[in-house]
Structures are given as C-alpha cells and as structure tokens.
C-alpha atoms as a PDB file:
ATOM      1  CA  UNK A   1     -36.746  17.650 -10.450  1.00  0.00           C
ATOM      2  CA  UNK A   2     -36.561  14.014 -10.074  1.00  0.00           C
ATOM      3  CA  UNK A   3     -33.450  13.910 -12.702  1.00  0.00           C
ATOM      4  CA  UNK A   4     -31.488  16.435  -9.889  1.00  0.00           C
ATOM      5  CA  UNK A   5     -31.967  14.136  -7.422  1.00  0.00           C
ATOM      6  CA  UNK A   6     -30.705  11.419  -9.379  1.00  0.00           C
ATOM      7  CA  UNK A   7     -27.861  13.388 -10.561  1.00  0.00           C
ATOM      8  CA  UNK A   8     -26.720  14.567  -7.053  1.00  0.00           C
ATOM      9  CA  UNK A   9     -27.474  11.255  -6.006  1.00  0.00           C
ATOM     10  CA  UNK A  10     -24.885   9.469  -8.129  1.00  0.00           C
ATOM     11  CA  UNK A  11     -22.346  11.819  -7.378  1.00  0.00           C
ATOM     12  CA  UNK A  12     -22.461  11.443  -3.650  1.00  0.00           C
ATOM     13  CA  UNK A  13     -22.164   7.649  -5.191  1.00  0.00           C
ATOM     14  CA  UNK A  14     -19.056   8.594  -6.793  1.00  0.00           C
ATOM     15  CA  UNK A  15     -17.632  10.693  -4.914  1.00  0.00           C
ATOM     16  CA  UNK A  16     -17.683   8.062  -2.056  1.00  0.00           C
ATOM     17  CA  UNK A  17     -16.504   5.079  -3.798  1.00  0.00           C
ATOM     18  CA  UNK A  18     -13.328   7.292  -5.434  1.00  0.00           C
ATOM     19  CA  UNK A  19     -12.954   8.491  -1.504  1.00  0.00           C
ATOM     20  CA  UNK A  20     -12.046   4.788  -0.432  1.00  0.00           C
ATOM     21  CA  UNK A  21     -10.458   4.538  -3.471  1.00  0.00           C
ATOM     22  CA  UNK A  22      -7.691   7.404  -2.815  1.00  0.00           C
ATOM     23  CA  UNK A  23      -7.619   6.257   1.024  1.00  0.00           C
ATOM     24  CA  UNK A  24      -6.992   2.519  -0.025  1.00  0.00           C
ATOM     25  CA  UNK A  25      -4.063   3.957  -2.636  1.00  0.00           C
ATOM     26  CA  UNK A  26      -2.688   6.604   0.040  1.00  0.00           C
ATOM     27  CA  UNK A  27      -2.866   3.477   2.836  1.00  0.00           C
ATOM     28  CA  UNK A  28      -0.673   1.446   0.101  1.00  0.00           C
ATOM     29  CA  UNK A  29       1.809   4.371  -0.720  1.00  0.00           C
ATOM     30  CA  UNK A  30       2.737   4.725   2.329  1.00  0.00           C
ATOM     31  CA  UNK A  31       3.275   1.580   3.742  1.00  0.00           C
ATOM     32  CA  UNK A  32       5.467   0.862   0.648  1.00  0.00           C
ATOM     33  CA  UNK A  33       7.721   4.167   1.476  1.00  0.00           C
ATOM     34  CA  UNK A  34       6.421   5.568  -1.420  1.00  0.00           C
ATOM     35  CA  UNK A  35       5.597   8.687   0.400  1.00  0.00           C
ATOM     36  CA  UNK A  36       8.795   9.305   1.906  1.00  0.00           C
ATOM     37  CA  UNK A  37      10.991   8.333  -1.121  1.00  0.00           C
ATOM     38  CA  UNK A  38       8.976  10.923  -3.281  1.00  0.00           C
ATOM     39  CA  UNK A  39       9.027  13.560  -0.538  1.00  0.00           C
ATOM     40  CA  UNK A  40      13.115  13.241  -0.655  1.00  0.00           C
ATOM     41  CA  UNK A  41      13.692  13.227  -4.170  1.00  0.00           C
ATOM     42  CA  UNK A  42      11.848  16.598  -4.148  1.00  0.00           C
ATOM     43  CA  UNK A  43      13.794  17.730  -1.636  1.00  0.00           C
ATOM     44  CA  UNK A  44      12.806  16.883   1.655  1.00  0.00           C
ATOM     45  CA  UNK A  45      15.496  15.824   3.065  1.00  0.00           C
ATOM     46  CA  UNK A  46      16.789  19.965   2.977  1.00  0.00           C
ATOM     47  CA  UNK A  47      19.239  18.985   0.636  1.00  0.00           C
ATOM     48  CA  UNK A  48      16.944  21.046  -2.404  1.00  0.00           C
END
C-alpha cells in the first residue's frame, strides 16, 4: 500500500517538474520564432 503511494507520489513529482519543463521550452520557442518558422515550412503559410 505504502509503495502505491510512493509510486503515484513521484509521478505527480514528475509529471510536474517535466510540466514547467515543456512550458519553459514552449515560452523559449516561441519567442525565438521557432513556432512560426516551423508552422510555415509545413505549410502554413497556404502555400502546401
């Protein structure tokens, strides 16, 4: 019993920290242009 809670808590752990990890990436992307640039070259721009 106790090892479930451990487990589930650890993955809340994780699954928070990788959270502000993708927001902190996403944040950077896109004030870079990243975002947009990518979203042309597939097309985007209704050229593809």
């Amino acid at each position: 019993m106790s090892g479930a809670t451990h487990f589930f808590k650890e993955a809340a752990f994780y699954r928070f920290r990788y959270g502000l990890l993708y927001v902190s990436l996403a944040t950077r992307a896109h004030q870079s242009g990243y975002l947009r640039s990518s979203a042309r070259a597939a097309g985007g721009d209704g050229t593809g």
